[in-house]
Protein backbone atom coordinates (compact mmCIF):
# COMPACT_ATOMS: atom_id res chain seq x y z
CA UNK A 1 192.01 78.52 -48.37
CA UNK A 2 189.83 75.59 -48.44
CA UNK A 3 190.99 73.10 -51.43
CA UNK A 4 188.80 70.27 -52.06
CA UNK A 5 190.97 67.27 -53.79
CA UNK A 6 188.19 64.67 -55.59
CA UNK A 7 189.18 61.94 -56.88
CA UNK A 8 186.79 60.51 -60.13
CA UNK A 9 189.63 57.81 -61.22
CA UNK A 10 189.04 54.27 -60.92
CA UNK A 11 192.71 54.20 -61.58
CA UNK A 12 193.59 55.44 -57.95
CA UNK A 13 192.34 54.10 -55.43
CA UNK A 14 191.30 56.38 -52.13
CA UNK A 15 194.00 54.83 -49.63
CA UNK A 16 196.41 55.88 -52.60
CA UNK A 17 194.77 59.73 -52.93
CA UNK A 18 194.34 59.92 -49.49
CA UNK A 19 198.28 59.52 -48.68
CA UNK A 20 198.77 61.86 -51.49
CA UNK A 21 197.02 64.52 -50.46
CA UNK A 22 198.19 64.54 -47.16
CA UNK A 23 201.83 64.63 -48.21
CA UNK A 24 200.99 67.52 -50.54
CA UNK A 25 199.03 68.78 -47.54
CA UNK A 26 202.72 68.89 -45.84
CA UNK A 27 204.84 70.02 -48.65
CA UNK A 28 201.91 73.45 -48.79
CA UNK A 29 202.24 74.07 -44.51
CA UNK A 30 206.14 73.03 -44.53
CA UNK A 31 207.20 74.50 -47.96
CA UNK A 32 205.65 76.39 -49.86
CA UNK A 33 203.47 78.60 -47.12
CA UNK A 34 207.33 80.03 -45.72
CA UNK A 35 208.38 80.68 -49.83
CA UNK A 36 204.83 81.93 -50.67
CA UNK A 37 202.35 83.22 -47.90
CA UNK A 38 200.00 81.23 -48.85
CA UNK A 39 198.63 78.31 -47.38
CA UNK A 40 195.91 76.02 -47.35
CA UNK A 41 193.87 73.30 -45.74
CA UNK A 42 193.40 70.17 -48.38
CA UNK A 43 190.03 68.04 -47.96
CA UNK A 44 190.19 64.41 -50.10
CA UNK A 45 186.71 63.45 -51.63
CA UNK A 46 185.55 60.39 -53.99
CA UNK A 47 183.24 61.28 -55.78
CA UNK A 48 180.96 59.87 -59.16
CA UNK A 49 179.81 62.48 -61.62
CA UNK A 50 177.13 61.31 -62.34
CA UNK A 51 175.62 62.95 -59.57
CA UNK A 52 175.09 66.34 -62.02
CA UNK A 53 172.95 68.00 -59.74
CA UNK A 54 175.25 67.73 -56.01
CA UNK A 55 177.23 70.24 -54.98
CA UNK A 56 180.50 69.11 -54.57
CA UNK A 57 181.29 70.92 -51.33
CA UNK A 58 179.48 74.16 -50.29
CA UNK A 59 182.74 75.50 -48.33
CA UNK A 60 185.43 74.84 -50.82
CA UNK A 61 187.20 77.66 -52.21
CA UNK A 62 188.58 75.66 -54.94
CA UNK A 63 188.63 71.93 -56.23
CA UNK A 64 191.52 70.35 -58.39
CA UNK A 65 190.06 67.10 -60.20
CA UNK A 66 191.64 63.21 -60.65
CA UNK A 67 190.42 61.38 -63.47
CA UNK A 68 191.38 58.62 -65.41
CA UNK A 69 190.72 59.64 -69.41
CA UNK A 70 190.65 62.89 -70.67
CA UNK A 71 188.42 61.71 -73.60
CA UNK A 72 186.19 59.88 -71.00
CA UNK A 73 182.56 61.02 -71.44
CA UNK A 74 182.03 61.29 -67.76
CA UNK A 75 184.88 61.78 -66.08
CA UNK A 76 186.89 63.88 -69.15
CA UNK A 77 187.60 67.02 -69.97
CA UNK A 78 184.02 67.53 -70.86
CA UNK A 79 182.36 65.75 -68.24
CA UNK A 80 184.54 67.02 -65.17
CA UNK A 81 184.45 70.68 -66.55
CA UNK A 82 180.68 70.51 -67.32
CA UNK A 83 180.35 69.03 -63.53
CA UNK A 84 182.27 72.26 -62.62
CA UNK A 85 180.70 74.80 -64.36
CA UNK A 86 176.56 73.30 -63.16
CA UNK A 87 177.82 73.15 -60.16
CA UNK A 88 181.04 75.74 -58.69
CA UNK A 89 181.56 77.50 -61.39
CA UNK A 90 182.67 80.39 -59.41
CA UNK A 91 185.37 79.19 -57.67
CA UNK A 92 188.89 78.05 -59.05
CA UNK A 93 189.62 74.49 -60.88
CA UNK A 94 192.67 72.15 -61.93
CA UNK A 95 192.29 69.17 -63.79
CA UNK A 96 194.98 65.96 -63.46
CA UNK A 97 194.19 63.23 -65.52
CA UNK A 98 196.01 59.47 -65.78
CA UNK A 99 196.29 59.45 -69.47
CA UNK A 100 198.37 62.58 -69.49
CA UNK A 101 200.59 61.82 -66.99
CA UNK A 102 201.37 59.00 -68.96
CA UNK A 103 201.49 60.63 -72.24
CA UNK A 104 204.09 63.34 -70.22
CA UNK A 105 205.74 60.33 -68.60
CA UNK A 106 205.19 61.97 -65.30
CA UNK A 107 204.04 60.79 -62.12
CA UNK A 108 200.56 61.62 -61.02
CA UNK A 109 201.15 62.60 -57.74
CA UNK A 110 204.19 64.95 -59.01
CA UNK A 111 201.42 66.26 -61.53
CA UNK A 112 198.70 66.72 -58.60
CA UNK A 113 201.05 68.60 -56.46
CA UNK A 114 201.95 70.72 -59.40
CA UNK A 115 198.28 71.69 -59.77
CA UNK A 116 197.74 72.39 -56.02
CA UNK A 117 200.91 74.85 -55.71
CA UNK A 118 199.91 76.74 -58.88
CA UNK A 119 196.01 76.96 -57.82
CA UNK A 120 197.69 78.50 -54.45
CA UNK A 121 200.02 81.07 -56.20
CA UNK A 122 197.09 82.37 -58.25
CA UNK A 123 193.98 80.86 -58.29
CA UNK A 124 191.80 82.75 -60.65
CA UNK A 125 194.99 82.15 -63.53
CA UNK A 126 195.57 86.53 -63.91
CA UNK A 127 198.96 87.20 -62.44
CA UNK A 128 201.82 88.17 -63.69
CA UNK A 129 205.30 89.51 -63.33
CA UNK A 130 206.72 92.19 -65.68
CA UNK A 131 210.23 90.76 -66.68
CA UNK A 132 212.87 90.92 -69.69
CA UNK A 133 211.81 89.89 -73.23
CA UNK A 134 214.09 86.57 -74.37
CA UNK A 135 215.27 86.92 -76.88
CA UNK A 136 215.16 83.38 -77.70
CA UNK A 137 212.18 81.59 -76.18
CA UNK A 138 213.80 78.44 -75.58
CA UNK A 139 216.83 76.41 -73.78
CA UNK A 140 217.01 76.49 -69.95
CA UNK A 141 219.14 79.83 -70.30
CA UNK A 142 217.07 82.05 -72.68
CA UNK A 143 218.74 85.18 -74.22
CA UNK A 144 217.09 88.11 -73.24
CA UNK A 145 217.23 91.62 -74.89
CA UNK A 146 215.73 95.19 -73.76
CA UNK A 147 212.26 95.62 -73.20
CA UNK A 148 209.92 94.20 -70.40
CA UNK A 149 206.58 91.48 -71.15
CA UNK A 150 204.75 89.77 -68.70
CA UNK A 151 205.10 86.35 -67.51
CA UNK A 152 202.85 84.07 -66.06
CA UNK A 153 202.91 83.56 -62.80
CA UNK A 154 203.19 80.01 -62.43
CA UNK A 155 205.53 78.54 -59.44
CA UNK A 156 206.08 75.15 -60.87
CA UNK A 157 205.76 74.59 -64.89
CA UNK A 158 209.44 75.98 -65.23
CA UNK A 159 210.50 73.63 -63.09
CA UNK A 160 208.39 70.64 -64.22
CA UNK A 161 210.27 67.57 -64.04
CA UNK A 162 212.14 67.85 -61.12
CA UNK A 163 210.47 66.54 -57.82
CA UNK A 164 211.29 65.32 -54.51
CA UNK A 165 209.44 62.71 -51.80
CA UNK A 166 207.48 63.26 -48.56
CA UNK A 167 206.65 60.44 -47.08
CA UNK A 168 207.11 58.39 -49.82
CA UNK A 169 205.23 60.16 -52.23
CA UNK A 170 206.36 62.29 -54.80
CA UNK A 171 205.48 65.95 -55.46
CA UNK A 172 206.52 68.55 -57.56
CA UNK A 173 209.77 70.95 -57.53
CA UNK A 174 208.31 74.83 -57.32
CA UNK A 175 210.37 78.17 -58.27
CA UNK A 176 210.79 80.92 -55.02
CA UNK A 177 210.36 84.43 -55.20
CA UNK A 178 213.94 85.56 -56.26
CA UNK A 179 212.55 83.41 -60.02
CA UNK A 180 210.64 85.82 -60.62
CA UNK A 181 212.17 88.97 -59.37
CA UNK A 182 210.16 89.26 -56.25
CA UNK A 183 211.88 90.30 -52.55
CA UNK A 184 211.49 87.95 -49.75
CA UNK A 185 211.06 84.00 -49.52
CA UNK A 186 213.85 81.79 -49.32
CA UNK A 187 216.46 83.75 -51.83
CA UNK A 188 216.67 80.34 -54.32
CA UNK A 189 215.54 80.23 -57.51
CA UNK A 190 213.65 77.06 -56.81
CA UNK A 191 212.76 75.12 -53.46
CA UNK A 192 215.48 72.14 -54.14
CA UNK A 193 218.28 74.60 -55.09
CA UNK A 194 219.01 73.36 -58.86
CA UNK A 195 220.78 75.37 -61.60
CA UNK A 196 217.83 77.69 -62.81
CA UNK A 197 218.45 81.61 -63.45
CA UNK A 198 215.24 84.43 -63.07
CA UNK A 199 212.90 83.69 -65.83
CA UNK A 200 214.75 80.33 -67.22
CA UNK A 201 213.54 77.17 -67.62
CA UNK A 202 214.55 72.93 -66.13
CA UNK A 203 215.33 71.09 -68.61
CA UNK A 204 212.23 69.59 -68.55
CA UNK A 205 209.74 72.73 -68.11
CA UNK A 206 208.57 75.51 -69.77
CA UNK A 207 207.17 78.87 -69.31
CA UNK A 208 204.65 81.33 -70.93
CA UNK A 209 204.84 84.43 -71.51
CA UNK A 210 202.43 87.54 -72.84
CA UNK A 211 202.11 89.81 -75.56
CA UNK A 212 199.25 91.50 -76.14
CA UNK A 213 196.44 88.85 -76.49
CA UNK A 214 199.20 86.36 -77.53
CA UNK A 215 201.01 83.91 -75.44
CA UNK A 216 204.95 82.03 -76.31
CA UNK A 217 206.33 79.18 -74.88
CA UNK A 218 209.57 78.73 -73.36
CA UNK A 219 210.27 75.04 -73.72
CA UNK A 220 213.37 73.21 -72.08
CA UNK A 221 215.55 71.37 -74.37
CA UNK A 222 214.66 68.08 -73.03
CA UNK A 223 210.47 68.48 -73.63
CA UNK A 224 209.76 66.17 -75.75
CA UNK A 225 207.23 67.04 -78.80
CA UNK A 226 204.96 64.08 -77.25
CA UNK A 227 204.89 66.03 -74.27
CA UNK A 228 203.98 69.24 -76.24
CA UNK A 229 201.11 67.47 -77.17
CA UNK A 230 200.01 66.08 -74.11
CA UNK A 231 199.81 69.30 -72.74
CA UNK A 232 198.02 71.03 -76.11
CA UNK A 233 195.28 68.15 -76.09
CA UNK A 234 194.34 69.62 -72.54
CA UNK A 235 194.70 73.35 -73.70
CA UNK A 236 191.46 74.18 -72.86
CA UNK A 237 191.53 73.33 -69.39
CA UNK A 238 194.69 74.57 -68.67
CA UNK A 239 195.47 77.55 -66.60
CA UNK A 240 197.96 78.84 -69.63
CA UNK A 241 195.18 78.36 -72.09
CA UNK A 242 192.35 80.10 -69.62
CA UNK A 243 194.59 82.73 -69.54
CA UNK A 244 195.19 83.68 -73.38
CA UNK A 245 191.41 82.75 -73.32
CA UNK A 246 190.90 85.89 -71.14
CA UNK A 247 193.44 88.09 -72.86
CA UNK A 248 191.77 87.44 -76.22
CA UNK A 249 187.83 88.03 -74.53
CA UNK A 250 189.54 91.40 -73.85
């Protein structure tokens, strides 16, 4: 896969994003590739859209966006995702923007990397993994009961959180095949080896799952409800919330 990275901040400079991407460029070949299959080739861009009409990059198979304000006309939710849709609306998106990461008290390369791994795992936001119903959906060790619904596949919000450096930058902590159920990969839970059982939760992360055209959260016991917000106020752009989006169009 080609991944175009494009940085719209004026909070990050391009010496900054560049280093960033290229350590997140590392953690995908070293990493996650042997956990996951998957790789990809990462391509930094700065870019101003105001330029409505440009392409962004005619080979990309998906972009993942850097902005500064969420609420920013231009560079926002809005303006990044109307950018998107004139101009690759085909092809996959994330979003990463300052003032969250700030509201989530997170660090936005830890948030970027985050956003690259779970583009990788699925990039058009429609897998899952059938699994055991908790019983109580919350707590790092949910209860589960009989019967099976499906879970998102997405290989780092349970552990969200948790991260670890290359080359002085910090990405994000990811979950390996055995999380979910799956054969193969590395046999751990997670890529640093912390305490996290098959479809739990860090303390810090959280987890969706499906039923029907509905989707519950399993929140760790240390989210705080600031963070809860920070996350709802971006709903719409999220890969959780494109994906109730698409159970409900059903």
């Amino acid at each position: 896969m080609k991944l175009t990275l494009a940085n719209v901040s004026s909070g990050v400079s391009q010496k900054d994003f560049g280093a960033a991407v290229t350590a997140i460029g590392k953690q995908v070949t070293q990493h996650f590739k042997p956990e996951w299959g998957v790789g990809a080739a990462l391509k930094p861009i700065a870019l101003s859209l105001g330029l409505k009409k440009a392409p962004i990059q005619k080979d990309a198979d998906a972009i993942i966006y850097l902005g500064d304000s969420s609420n920013d006309s231009t560079t926002g939710v809005k303006g990044a995702l109307g950018y998107h849709d004139t101009n690759n609306k085909r092809i996959p998106y994330g979003f990463v923007y300052l003032d969250i990461c700030k509201q989530s008290k997170e660090l936005w390369t830890t948030v970027l990397s985050h956003e690259v791994l779970e583009l990788l795992g699925d990039p058009d936001a429609v897998l899952t993994v059938s699994g055991p119903r908790p019983k109580h959906a919350s707590g790092p060790k949910p209860k589960l009961i009989a019967g099976t619904v499906y879970y998102d596949l997405e290989v780092c919000d349970p552990t969200q959180g948790d991260h670890y450096d290359i080359d002085r930058v910090a990405v994000s902590n990811f979950v390996g095949k055995r999380y979910f159920g799956m054969s193969g990969g590395s046999g751990k839970t997670n890529h640093l080896g912390l305490p996290l059982r098959p479809f739990g939760v860090r303390p810090n992360g959280y987890l969706q799952f499906e039923q029907g055209s509905r989707g519950h959260q399993i929140w760790g016991p240390s989210v705080t409800p600031a963070q809860k917000r920070a996350k709802k106020k971006t709903q719409a752009i999220r890969r959780n919330g494109r994906r109730i989006a698409r159970l409900i169009g059903n």
